[in-house]
PDB file of N, CA and C in Angstrom:
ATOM      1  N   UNK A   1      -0.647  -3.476 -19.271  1.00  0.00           N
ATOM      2  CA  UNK A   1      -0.135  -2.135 -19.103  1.00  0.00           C
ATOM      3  C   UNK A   1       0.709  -2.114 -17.824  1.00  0.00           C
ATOM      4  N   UNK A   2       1.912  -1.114 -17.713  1.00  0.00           N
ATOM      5  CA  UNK A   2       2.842  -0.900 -17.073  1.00  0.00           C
ATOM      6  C   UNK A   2       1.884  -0.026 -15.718  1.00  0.00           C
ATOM      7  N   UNK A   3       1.565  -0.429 -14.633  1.00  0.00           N
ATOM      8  CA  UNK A   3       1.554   0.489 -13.584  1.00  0.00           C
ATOM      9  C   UNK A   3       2.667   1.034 -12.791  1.00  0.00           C
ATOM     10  N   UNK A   4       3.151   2.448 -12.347  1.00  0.00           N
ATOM     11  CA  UNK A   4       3.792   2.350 -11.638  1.00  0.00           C
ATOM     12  C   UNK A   4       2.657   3.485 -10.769  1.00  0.00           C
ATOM     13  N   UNK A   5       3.362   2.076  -9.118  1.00  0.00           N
ATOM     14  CA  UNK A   5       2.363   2.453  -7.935  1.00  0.00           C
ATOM     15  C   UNK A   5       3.156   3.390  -7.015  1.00  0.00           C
ATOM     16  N   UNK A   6       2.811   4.749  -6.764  1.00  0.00           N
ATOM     17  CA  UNK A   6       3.674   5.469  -5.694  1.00  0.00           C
ATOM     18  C   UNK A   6       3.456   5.023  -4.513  1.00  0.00           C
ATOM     19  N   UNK A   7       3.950   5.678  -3.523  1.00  0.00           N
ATOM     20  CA  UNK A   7       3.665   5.498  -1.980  1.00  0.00           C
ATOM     21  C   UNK A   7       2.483   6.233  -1.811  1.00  0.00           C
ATOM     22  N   UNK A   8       1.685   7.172  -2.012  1.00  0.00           N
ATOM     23  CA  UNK A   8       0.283   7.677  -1.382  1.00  0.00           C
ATOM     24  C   UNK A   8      -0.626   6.489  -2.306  1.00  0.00           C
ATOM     25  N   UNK A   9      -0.249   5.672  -2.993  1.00  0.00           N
ATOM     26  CA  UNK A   9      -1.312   4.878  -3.806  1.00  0.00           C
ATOM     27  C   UNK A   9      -0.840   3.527  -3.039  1.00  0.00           C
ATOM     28  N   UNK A  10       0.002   2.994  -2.483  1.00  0.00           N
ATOM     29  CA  UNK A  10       0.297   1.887  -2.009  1.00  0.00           C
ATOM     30  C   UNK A  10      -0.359   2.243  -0.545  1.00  0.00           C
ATOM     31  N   UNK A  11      -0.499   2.820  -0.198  1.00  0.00           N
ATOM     32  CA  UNK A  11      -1.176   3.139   1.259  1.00  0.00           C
ATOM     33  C   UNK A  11      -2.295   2.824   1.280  1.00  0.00           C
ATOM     34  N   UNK A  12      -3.339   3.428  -0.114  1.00  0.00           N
ATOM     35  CA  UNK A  12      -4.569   3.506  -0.287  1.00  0.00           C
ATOM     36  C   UNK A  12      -4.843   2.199  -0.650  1.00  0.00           C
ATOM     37  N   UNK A  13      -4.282   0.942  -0.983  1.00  0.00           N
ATOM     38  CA  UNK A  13      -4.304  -0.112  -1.444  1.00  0.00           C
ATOM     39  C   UNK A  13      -4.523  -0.889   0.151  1.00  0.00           C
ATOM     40  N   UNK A  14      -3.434  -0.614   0.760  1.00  0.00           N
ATOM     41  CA  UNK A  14      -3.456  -1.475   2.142  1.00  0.00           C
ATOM     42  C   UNK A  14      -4.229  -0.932   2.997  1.00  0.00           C
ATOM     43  N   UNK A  15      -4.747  -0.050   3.137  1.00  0.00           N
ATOM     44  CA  UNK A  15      -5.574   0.894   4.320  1.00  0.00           C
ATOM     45  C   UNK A  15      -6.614   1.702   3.632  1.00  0.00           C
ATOM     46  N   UNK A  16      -8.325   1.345   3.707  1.00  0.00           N
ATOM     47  CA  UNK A  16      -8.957   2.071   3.266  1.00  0.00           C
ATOM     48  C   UNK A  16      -9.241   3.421   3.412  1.00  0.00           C
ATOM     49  N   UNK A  17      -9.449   4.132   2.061  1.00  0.00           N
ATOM     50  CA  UNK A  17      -9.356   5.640   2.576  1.00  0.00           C
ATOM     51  C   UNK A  17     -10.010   6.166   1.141  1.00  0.00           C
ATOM     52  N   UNK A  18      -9.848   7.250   0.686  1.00  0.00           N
ATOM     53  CA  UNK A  18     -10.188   7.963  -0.414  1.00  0.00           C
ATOM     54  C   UNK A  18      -9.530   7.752  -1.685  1.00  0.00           C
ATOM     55  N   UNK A  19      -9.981   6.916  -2.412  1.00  0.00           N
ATOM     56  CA  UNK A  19      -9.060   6.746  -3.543  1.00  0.00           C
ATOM     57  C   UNK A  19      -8.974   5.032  -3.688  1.00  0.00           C
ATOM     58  N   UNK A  20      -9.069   4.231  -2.908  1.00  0.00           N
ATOM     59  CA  UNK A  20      -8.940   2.966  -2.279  1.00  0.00           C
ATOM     60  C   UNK A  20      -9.670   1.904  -3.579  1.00  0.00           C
ATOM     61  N   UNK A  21     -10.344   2.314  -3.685  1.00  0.00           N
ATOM     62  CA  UNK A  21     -11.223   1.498  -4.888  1.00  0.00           C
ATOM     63  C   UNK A  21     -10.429   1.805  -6.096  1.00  0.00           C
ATOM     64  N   UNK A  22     -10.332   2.760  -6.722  1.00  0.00           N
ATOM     65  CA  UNK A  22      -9.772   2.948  -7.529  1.00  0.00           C
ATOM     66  C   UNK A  22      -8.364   2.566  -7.793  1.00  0.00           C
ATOM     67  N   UNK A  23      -7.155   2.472  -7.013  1.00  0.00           N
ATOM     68  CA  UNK A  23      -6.100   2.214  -6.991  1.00  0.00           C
ATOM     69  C   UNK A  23      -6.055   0.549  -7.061  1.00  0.00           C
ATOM     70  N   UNK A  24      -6.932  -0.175  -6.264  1.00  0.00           N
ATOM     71  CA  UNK A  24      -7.104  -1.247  -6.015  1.00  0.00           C
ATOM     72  C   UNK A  24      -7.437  -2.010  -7.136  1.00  0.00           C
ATOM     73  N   UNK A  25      -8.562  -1.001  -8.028  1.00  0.00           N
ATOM     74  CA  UNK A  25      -8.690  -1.783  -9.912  1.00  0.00           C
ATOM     75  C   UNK A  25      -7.725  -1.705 -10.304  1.00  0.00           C
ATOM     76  N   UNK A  26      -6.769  -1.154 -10.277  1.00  0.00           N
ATOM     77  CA  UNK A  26      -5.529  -1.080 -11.139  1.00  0.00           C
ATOM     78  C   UNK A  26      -4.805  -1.945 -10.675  1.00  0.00           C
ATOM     79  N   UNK A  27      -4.564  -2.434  -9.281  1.00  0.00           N
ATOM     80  CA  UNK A  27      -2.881  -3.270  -8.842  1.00  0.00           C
ATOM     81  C   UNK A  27      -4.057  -4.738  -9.213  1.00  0.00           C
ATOM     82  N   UNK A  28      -5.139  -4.891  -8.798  1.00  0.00           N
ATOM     83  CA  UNK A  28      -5.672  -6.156  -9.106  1.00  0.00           C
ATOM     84  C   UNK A  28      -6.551  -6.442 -10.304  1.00  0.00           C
ATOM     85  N   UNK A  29      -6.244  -5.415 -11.162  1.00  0.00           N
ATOM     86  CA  UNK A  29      -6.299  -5.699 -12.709  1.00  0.00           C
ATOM     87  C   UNK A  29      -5.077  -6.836 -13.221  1.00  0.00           C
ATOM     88  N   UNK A  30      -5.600  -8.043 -13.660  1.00  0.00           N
ATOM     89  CA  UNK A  30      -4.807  -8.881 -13.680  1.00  0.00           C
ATOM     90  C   UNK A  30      -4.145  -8.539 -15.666  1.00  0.00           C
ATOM     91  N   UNK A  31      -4.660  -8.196 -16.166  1.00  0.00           N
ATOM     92  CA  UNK A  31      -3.959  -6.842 -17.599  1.00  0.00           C
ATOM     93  C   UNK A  31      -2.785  -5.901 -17.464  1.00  0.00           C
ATOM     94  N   UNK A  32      -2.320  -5.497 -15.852  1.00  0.00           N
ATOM     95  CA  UNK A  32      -1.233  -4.785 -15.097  1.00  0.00           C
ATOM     96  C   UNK A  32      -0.387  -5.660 -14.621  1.00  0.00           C
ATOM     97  N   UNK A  33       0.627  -4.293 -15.200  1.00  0.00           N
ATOM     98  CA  UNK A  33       1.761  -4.796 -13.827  1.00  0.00           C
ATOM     99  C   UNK A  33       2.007  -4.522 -13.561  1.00  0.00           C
ATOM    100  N   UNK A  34       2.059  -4.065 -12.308  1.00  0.00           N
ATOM    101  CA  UNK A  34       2.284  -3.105 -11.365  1.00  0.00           C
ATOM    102  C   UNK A  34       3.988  -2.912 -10.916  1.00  0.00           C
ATOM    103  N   UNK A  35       4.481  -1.944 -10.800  1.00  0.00           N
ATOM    104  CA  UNK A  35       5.979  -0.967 -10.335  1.00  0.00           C
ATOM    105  C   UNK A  35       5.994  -0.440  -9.484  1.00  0.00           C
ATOM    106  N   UNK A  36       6.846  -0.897  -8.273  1.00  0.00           N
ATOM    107  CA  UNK A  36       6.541  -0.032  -7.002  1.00  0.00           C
ATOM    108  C   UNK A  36       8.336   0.000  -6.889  1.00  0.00           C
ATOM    109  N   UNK A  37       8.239   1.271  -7.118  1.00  0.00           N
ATOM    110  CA  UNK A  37      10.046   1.751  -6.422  1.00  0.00           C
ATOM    111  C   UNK A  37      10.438   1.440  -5.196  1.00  0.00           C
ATOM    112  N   UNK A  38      12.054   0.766  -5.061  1.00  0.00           N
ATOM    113  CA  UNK A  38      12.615   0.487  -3.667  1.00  0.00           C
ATOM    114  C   UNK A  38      12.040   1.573  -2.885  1.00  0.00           C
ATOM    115  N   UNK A  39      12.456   2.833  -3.265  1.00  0.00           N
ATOM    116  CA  UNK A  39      12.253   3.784  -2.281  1.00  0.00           C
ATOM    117  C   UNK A  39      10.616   3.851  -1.414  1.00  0.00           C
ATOM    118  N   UNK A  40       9.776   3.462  -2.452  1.00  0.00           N
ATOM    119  CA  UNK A  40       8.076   3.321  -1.935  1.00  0.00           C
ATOM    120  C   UNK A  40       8.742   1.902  -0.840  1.00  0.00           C
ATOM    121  N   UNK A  41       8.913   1.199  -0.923  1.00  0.00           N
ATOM    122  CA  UNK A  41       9.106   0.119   0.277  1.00  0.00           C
ATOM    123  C   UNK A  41       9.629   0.467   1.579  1.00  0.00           C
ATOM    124  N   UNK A  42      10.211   1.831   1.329  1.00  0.00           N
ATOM    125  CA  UNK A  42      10.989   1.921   2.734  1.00  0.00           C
ATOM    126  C   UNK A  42       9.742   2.847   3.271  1.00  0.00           C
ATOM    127  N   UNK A  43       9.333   4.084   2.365  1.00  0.00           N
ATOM    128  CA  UNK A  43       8.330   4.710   2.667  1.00  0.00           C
ATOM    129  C   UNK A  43       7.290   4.421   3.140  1.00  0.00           C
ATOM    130  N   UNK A  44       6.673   3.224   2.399  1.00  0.00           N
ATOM    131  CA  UNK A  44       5.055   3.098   3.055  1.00  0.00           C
ATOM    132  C   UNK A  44       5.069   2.316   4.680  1.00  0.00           C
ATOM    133  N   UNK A  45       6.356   1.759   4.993  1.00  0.00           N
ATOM    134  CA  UNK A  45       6.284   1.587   6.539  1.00  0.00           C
ATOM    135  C   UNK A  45       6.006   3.014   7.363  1.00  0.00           C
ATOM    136  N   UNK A  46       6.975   4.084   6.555  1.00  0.00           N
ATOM    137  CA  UNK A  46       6.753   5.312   7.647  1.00  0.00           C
ATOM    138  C   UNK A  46       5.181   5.811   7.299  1.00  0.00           C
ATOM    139  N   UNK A  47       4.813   5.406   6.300  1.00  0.00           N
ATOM    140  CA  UNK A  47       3.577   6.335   6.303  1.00  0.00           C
ATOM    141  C   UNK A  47       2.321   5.565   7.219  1.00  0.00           C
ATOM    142  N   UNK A  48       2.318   4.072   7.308  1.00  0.00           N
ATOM    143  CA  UNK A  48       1.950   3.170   7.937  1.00  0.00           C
ATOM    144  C   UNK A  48       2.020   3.639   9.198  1.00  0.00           C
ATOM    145  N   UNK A  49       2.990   3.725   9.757  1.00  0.00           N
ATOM    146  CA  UNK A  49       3.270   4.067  11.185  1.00  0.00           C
ATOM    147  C   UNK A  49       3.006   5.524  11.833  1.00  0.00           C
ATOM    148  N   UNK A  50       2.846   6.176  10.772  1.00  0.00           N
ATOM    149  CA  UNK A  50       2.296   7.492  10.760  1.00  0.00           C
ATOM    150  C   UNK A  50       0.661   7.766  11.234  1.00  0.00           C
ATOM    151  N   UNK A  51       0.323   6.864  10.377  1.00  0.00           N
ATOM    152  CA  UNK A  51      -1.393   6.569  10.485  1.00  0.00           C
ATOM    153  C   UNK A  51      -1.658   6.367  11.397  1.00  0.00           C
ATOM    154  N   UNK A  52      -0.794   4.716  11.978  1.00  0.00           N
ATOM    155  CA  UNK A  52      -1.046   4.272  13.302  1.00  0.00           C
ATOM    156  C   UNK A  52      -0.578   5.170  14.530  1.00  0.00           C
ATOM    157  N   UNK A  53       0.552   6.217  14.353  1.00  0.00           N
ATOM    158  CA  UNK A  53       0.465   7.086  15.500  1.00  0.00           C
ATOM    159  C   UNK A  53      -0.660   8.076  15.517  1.00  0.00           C
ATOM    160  N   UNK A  54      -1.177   8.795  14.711  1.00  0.00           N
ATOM    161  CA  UNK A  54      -2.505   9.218  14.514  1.00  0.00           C
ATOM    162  C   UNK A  54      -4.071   8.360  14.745  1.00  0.00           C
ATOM    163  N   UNK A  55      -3.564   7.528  15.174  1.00  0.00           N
ATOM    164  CA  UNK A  55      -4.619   6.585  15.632  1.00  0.00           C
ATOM    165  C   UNK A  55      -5.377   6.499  14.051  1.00  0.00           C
ATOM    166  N   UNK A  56      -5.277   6.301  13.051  1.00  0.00           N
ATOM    167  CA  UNK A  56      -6.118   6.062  11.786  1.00  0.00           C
ATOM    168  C   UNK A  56      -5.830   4.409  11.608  1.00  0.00           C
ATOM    169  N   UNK A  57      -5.203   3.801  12.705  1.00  0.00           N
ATOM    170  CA  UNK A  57      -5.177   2.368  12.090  1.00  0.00           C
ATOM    171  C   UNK A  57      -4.632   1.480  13.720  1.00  0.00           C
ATOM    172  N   UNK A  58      -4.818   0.577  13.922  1.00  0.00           N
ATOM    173  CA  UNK A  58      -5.253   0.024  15.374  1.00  0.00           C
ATOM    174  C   UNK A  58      -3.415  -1.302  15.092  1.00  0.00           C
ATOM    175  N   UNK A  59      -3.292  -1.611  16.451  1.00  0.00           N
ATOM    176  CA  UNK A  59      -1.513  -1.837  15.955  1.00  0.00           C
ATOM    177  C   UNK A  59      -2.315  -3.551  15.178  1.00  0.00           C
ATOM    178  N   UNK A  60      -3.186  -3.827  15.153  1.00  0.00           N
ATOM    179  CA  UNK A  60      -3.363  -5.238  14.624  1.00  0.00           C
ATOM    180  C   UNK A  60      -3.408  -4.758  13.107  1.00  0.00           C
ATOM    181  N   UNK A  61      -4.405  -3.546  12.541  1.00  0.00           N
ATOM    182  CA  UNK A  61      -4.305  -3.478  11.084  1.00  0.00           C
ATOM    183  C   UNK A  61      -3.157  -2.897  10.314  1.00  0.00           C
ATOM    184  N   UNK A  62      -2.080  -2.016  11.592  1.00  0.00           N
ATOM    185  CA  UNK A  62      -1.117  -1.754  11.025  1.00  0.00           C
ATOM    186  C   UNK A  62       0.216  -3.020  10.720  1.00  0.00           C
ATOM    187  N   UNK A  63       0.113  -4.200  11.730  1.00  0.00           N
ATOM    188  CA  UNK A  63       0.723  -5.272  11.512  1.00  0.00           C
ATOM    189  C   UNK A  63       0.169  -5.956  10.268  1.00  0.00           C
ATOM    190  N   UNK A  64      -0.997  -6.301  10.473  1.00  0.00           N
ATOM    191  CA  UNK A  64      -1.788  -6.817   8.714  1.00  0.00           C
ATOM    192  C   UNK A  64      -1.274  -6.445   7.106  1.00  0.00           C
ATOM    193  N   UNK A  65      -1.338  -4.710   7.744  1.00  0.00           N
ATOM    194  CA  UNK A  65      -0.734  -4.219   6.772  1.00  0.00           C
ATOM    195  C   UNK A  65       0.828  -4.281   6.154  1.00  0.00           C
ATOM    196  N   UNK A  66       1.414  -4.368   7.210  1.00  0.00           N
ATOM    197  CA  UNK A  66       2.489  -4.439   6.723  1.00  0.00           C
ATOM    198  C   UNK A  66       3.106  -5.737   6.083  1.00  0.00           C
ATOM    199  N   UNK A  67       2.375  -7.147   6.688  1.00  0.00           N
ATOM    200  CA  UNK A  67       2.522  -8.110   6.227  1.00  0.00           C
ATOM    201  C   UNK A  67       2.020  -8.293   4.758  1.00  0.00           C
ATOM    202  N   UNK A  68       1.162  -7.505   4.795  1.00  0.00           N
ATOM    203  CA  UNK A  68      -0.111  -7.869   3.098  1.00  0.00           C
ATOM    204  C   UNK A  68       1.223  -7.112   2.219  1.00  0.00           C
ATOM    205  N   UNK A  69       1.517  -5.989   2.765  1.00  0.00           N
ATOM    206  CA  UNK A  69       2.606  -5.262   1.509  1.00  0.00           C
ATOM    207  C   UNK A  69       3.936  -6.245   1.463  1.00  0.00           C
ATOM    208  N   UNK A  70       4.656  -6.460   2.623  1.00  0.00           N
ATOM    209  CA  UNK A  70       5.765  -7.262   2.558  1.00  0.00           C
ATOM    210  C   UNK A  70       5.127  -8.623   1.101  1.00  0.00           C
ATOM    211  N   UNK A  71       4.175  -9.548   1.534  1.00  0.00           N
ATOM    212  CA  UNK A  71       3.521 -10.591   0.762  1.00  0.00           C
ATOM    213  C   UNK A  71       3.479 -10.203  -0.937  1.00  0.00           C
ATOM    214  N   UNK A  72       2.923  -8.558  -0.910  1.00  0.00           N
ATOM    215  CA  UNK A  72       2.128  -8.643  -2.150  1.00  0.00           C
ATOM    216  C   UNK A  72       3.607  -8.279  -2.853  1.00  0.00           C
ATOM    217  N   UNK A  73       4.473  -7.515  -2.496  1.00  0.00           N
ATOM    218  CA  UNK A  73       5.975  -6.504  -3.279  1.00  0.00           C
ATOM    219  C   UNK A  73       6.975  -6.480  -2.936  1.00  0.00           C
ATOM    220  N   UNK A  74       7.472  -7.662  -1.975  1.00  0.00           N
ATOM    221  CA  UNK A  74       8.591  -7.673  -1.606  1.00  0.00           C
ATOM    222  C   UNK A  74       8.955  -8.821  -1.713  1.00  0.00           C
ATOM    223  N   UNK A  75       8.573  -9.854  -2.168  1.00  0.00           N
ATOM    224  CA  UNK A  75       8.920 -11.389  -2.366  1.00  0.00           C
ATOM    225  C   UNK A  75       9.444 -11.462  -4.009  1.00  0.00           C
TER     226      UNK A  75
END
């Protein structure tokens, strides 16, 4: 099956939060395939950096993060 992953679901994938489990069966349901729009790539850095200015993410998990997304949807 066709997933397509928005930006509040690509967040919840890289940074635990509410929803996190659930989103996470779906992109690592190996039965999917997951769709993430250019535009979600530019987005989930700002929302990333958002978190981390809100202190919801420390600059090591916001670097992690951004590497795990670059790794998992941008190659």
């Amino acid at each position: 099956m066709n997933v397509f992953v928005d930006t509040s679901a690509l967040v919840k994938y890289f940074h635990e939060e509410k929803g996190t489990n659930a989103v996470t069966s779906l992109i690592d349901n190996p039965k999917n395939v997951t769709v993430v729009s250019e535009l979600s790539k530019i987005e989930i850095l700002s929302a990333l950096q958002r978190r981390y200015r809100r202190q919801e993410l420390d600059k090591q998990d916001l670097e992690e993060a951004i590497e795990a997304f670059y790794k998992e949807f941008c190659l």
